[in-house]
C-alpha atoms as a PDB file:
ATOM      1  CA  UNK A   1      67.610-154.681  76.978  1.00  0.00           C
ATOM      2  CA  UNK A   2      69.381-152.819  79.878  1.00  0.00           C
ATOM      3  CA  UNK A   3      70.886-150.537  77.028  1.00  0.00           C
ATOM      4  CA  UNK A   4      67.781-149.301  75.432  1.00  0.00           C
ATOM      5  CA  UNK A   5      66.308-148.639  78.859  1.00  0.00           C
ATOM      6  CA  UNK A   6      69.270-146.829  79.887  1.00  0.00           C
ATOM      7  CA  UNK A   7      68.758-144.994  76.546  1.00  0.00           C
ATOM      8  CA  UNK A   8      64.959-144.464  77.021  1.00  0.00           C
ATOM      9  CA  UNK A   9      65.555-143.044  80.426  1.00  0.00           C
ATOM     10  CA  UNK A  10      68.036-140.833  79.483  1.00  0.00           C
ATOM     11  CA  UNK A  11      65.935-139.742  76.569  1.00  0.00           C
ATOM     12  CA  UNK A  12      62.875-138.732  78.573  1.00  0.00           C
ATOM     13  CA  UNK A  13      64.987-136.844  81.500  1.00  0.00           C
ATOM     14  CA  UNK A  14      66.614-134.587  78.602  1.00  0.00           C
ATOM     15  CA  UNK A  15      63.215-133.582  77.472  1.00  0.00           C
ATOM     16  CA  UNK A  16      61.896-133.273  80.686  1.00  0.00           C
ATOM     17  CA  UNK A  17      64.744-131.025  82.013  1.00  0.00           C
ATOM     18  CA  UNK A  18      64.781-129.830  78.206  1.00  0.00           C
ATOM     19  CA  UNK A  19      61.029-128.819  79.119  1.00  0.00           C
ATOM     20  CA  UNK A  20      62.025-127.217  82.760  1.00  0.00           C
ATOM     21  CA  UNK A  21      64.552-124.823  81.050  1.00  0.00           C
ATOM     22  CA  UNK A  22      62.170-123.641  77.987  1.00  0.00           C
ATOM     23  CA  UNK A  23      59.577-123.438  80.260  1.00  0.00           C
ATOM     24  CA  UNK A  24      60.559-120.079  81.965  1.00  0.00           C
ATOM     25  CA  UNK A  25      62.464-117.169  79.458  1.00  0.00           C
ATOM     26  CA  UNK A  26      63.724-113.361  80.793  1.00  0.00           C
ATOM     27  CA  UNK A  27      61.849-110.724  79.238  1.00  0.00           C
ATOM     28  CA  UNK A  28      62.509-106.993  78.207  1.00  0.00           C
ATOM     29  CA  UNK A  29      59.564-104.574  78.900  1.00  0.00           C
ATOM     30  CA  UNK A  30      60.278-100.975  77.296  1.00  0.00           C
ATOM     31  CA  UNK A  31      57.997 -98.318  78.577  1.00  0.00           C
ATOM     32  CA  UNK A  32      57.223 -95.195  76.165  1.00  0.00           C
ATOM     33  CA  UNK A  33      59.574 -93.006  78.162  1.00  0.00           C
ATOM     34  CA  UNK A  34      62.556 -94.966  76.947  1.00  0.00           C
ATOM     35  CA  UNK A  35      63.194 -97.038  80.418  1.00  0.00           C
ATOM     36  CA  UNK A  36      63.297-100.598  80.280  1.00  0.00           C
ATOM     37  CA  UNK A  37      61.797-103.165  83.112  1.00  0.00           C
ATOM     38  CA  UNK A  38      63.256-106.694  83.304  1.00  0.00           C
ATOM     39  CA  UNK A  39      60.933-110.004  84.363  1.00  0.00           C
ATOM     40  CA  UNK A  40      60.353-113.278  84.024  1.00  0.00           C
ATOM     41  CA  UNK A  41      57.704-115.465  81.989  1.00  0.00           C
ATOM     42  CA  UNK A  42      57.083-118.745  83.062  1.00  0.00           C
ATOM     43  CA  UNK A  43      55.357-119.849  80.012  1.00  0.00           C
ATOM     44  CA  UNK A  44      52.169-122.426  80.161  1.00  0.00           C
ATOM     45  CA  UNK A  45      49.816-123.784  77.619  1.00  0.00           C
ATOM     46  CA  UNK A  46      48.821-121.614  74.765  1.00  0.00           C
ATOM     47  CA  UNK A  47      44.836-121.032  75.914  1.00  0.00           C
ATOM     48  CA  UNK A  48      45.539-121.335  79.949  1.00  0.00           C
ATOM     49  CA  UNK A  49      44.886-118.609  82.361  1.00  0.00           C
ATOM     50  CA  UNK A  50      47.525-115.622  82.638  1.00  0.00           C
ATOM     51  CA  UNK A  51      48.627-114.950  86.024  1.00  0.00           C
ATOM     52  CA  UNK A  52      50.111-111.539  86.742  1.00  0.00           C
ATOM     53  CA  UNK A  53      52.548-110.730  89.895  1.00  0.00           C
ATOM     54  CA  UNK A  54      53.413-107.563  91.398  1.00  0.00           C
ATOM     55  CA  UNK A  55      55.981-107.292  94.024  1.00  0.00           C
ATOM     56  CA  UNK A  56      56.135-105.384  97.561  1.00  0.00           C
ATOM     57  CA  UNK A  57      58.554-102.067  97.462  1.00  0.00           C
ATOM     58  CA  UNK A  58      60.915-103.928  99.773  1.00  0.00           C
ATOM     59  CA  UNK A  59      61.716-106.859  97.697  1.00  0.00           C
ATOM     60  CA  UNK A  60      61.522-108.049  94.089  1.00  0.00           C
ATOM     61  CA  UNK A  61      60.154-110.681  91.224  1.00  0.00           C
ATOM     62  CA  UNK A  62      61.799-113.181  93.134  1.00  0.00           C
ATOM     63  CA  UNK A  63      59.618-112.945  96.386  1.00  0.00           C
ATOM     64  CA  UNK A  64      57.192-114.960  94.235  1.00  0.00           C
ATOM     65  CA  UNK A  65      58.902-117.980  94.479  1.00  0.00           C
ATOM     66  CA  UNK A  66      57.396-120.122  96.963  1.00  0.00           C
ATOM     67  CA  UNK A  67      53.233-119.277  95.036  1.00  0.00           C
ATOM     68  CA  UNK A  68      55.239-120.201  90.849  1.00  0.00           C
ATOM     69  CA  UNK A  69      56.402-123.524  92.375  1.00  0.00           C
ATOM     70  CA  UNK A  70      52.466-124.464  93.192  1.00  0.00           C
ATOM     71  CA  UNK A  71      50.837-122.587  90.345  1.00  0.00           C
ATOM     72  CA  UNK A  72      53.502-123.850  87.534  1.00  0.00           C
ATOM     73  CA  UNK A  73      52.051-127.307  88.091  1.00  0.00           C
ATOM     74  CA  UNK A  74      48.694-126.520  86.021  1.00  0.00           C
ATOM     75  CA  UNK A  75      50.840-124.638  83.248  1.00  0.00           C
ATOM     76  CA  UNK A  76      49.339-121.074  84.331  1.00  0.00           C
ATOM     77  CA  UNK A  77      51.094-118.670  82.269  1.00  0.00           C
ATOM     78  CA  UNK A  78      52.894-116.378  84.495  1.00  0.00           C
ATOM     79  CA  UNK A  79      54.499-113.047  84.202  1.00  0.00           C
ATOM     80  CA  UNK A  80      56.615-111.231  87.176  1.00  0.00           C
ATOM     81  CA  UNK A  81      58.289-108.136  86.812  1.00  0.00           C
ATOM     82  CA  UNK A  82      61.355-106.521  88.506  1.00  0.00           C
ATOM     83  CA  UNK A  83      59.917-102.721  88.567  1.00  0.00           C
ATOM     84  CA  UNK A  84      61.512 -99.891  88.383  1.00  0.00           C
ATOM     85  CA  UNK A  85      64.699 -99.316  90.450  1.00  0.00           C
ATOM     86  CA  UNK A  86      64.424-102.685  91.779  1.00  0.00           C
ATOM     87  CA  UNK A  87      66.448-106.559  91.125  1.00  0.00           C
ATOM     88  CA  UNK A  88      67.400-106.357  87.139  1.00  0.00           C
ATOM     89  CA  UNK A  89      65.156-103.081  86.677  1.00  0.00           C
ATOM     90  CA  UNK A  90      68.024-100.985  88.540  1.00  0.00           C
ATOM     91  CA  UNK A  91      70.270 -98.373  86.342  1.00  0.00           C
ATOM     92  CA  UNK A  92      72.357 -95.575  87.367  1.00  0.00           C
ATOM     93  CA  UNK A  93      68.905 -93.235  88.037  1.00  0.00           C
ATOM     94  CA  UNK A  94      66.805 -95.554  89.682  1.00  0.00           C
ATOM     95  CA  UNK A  95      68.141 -97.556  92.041  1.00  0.00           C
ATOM     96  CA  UNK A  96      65.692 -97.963  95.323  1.00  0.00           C
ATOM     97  CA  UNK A  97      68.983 -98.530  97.474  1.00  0.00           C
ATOM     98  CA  UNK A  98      70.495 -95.139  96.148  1.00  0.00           C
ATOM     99  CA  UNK A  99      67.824 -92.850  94.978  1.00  0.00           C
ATOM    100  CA  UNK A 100      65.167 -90.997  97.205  1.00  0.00           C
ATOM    101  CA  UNK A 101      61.996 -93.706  97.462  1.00  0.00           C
ATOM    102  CA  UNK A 102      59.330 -91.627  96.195  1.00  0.00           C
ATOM    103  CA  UNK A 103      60.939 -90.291  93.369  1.00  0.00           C
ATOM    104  CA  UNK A 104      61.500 -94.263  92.341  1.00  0.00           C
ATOM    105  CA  UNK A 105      58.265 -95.634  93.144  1.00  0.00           C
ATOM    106  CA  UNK A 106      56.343 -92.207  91.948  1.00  0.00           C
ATOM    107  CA  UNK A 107      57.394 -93.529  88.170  1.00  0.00           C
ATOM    108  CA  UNK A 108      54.769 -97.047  89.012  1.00  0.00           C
ATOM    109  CA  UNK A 109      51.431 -95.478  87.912  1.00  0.00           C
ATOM    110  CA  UNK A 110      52.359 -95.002  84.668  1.00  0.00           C
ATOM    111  CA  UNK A 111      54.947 -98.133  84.324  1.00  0.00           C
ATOM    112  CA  UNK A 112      52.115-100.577  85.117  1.00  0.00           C
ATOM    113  CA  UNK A 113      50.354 -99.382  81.990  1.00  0.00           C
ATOM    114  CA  UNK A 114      52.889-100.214  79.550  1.00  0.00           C
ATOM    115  CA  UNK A 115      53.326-103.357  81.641  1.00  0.00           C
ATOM    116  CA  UNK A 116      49.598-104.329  81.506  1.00  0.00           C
ATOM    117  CA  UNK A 117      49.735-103.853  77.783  1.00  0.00           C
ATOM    118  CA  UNK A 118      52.622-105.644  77.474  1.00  0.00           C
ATOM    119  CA  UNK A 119      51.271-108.534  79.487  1.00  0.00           C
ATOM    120  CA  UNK A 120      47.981-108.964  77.318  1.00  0.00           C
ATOM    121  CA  UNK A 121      50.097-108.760  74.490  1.00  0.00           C
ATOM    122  CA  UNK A 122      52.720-111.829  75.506  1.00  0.00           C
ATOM    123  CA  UNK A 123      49.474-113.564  76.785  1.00  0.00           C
ATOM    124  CA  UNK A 124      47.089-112.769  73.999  1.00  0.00           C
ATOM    125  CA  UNK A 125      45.850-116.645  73.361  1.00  0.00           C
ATOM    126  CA  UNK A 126      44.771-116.721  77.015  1.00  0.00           C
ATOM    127  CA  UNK A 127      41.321-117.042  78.107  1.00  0.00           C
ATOM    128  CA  UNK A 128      41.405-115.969  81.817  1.00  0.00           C
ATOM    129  CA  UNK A 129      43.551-113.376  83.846  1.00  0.00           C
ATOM    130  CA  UNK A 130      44.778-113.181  87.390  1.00  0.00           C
ATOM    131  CA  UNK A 131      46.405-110.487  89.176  1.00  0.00           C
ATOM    132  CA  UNK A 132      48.261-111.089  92.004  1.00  0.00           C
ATOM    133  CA  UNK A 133      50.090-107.859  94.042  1.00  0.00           C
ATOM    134  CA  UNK A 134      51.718-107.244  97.235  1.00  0.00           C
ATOM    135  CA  UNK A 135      51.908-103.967  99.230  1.00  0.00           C
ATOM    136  CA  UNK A 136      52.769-101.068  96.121  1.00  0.00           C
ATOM    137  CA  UNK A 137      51.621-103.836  94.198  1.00  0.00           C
ATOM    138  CA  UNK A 138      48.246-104.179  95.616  1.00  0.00           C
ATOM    139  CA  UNK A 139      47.403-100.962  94.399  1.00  0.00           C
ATOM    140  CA  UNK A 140      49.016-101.168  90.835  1.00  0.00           C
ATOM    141  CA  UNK A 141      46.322-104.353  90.539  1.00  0.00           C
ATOM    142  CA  UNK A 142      43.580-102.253  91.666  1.00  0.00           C
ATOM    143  CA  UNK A 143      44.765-100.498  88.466  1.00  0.00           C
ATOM    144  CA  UNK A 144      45.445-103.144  86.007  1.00  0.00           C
ATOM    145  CA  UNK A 145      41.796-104.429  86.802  1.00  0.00           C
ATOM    146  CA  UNK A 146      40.824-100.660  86.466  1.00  0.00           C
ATOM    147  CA  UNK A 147      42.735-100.855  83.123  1.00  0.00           C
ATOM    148  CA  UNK A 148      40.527-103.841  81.975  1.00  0.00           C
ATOM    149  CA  UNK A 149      37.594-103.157  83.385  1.00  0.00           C
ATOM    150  CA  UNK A 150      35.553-103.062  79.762  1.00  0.00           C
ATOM    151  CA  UNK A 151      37.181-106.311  79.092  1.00  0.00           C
ATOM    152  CA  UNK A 152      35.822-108.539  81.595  1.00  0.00           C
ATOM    153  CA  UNK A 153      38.901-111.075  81.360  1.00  0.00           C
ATOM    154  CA  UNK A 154      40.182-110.352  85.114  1.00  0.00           C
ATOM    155  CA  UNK A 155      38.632-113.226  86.753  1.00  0.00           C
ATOM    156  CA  UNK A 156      40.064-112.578  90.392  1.00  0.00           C
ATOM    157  CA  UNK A 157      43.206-111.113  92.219  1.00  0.00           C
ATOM    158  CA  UNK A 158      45.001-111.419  95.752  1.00  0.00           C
ATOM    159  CA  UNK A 159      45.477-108.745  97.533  1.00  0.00           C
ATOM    160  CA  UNK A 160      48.646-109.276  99.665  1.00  0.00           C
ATOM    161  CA  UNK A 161      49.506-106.516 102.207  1.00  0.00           C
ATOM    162  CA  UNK A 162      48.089-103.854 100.395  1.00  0.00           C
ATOM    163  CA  UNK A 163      48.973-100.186 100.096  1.00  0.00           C
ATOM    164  CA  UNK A 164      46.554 -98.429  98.300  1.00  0.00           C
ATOM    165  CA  UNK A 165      47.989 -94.682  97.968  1.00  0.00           C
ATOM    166  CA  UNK A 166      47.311 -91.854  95.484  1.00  0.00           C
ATOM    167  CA  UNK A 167      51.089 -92.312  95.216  1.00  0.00           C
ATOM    168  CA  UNK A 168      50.124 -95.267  93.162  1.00  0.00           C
ATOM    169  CA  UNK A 169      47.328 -95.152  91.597  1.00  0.00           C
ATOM    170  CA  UNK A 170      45.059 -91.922  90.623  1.00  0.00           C
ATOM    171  CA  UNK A 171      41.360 -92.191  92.084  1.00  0.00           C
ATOM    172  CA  UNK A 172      39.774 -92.308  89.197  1.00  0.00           C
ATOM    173  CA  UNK A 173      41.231 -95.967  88.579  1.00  0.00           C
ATOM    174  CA  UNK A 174      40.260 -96.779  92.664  1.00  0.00           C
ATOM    175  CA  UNK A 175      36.759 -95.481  91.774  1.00  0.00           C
ATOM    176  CA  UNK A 176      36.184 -97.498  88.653  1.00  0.00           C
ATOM    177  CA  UNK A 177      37.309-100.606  90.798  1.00  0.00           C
ATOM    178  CA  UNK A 178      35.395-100.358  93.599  1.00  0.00           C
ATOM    179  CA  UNK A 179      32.545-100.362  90.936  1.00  0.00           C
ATOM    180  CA  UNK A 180      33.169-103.838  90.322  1.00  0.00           C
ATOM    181  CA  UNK A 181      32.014-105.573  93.238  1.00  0.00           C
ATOM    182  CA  UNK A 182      31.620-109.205  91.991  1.00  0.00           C
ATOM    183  CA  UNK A 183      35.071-109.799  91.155  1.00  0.00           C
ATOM    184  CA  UNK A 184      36.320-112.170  93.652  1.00  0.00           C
ATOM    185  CA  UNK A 185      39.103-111.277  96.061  1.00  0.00           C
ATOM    186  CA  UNK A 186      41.691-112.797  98.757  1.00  0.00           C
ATOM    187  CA  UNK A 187      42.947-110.460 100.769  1.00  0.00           C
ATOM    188  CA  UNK A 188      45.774-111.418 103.041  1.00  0.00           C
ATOM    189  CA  UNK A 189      47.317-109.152 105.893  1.00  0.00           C
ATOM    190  CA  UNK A 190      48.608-108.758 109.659  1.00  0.00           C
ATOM    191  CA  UNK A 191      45.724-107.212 111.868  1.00  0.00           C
ATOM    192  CA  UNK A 192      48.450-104.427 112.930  1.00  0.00           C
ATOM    193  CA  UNK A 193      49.851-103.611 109.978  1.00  0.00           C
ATOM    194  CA  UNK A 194      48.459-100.088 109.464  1.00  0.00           C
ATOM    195  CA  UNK A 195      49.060 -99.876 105.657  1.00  0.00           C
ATOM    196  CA  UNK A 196      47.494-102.787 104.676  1.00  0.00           C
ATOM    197  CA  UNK A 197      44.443-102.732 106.880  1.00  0.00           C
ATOM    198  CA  UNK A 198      43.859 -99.387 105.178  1.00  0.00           C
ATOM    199  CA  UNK A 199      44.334-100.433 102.219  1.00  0.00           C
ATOM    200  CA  UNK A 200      41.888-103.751 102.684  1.00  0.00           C
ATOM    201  CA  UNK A 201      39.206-101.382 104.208  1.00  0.00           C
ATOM    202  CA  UNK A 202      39.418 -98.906 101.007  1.00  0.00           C
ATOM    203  CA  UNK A 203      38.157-101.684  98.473  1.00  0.00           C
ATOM    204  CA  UNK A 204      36.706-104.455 100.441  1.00  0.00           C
ATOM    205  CA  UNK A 205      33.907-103.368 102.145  1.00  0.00           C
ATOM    206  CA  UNK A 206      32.149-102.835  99.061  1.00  0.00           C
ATOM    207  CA  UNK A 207      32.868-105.903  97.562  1.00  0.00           C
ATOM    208  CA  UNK A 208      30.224-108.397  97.083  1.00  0.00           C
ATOM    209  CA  UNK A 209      31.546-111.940  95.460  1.00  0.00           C
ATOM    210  CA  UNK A 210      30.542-114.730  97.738  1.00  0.00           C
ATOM    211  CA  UNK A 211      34.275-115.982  96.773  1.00  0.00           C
ATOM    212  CA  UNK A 212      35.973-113.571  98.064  1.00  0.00           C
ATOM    213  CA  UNK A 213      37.824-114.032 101.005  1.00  0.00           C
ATOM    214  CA  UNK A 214      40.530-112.232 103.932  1.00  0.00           C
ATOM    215  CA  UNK A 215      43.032-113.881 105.923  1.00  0.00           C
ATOM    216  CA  UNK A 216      44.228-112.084 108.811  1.00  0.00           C
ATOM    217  CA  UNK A 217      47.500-112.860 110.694  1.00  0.00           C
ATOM    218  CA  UNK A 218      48.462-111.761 114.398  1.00  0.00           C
ATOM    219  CA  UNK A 219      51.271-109.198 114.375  1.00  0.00           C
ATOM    220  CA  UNK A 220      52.552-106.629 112.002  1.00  0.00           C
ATOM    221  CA  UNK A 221      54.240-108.468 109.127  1.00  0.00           C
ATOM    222  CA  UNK A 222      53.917-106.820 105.805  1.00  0.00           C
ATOM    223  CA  UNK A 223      53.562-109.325 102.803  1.00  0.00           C
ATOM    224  CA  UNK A 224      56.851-111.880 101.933  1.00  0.00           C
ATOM    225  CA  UNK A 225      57.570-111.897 105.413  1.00  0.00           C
ATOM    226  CA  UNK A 226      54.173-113.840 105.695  1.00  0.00           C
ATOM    227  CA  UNK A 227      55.065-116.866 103.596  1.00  0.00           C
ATOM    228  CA  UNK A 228      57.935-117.648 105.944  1.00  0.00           C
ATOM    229  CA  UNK A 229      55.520-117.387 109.158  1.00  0.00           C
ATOM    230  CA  UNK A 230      52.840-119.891 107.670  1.00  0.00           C
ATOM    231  CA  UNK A 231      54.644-122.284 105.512  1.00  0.00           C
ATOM    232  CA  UNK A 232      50.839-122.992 104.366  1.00  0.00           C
ATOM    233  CA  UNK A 233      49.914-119.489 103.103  1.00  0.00           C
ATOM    234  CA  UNK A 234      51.248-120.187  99.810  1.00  0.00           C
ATOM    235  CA  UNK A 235      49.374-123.166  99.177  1.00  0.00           C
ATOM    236  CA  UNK A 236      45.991-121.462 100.242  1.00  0.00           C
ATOM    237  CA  UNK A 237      46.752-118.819  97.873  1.00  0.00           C
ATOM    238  CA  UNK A 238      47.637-120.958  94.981  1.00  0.00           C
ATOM    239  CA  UNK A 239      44.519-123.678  96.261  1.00  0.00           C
ATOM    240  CA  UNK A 240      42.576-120.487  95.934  1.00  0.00           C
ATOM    241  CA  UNK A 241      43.304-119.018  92.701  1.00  0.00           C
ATOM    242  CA  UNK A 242      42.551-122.381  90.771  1.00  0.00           C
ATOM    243  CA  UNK A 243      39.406-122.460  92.261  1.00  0.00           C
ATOM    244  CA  UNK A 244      38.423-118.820  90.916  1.00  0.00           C
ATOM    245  CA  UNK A 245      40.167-119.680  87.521  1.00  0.00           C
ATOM    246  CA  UNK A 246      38.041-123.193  87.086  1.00  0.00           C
ATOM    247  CA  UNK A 247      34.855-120.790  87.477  1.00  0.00           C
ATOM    248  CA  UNK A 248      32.906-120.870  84.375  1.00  0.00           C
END
């Protein structure tokens, strides 16, 4: 009896760590100018919600760490991407820690539109989709929404120490978001960081979703730095985003 329980158990940890491993896969991403991006899917259950994550231009994928953990639980399906010049996206030409900043970053407002397509694609059975960015990234998923605007299938996004800069994305992508004042957003940011509050105040005012939302922090920190001051943020963000994505 003690052998077929040591057998069972045994059993059931293989396919549960069997289930951790295939649960998350690297992905390639090649953009139409030849380049090729590098990211992570952590895949969920065929029809749940997609969640897209964009990371800050002083960090990479990995800074979303501490928000998968929570929103992994409810098998979201969740894509982060390394962009261009940054973590495994790096190559002899773009390399953030070599190569002049804005001739890196300048490459984003196009990238994000082979990424986008390349996201609905790898996520096609999904129902729902999130967007989640954080400083350069807040203003690539003003864009992505932009991008999907005629779709209605962006059901919410956080806005995490944004930047919103022409550098970015055009105005005629800002414009056609700011036209869509019910989507629901959480914006989260440090009442003296400059960028961000500028970037809040160029797409929030105007919003009008009773579920939308701003958390403001004392100080000047600018997105990851955040998580590590209130070991609660990233459970408020990932509370948050199931609520919007259980909204009929």
């Amino acid at each position: 009896m003690k052998t077929l329980s040591k057998i069972l158990f045994t059993t059931v940890t293989l396919l549960f760590l069997s289930n951790i491993i295939h649960a998350q896969e690297g992905v390639s991403i090649k953009l139409k100018d030849g380049y090729t991006l590098f990211g992570t899917f952590h895949k969920g259950n065929y029809e749940n919600p997609s969640i897209l994550m964009l990371h800050q231009c002083n960090q990479d994928q990995k800074m979303w760490k501490p928000l998968i953990e929570l929103l992994s639980k409810n098998n979201y399906n969740i894509l982060t991407v390394d962009m261009r010049g940054y973590g495994k996206s790096v190559s002899k030409d773009f390399d953030i820690d070599k190569n002049d900043y804005d001739y890196v970053t300048n490459h984003f407002k196009k990238d994000i539109e082979d990424i986008n397509e390349f996201w609905l694609k790898k996520t096609s059975s999904s129902k729902k989709y999130f967007v989640v960015g954080a400083s350069c990234g807040g203003a690539q998923t003003l864009k992505v929404v932009a991008l999907n605007k005629n779709k209605n299938i962006i059901k919410g996004i956080v806005l995490f120490s944004p930047s919103v800069r022409e550098h970015w994305i055009e105005s005629e992508y800002l414009n056609q978001f700011k036209e869509m004042k019910q989507l629901p957003i959480l914006a989260v940011s440090s009442i003296e960081d400059t960028f961000a509050q500028a970037g809040i105040n160029a797409v929030f005012p105007g919003n009008e979703s009773e579920y939308s939302q701003k958390i403001t922090y004392k100080g000047k920190r600018h997105g990851y730095p955040l998580f590590e001051f209130d070991p609660n943020l990233a459970a408020y963000m990932s509370n948050w985003i199931e609520k919007i994505l259980s909204l009929k």
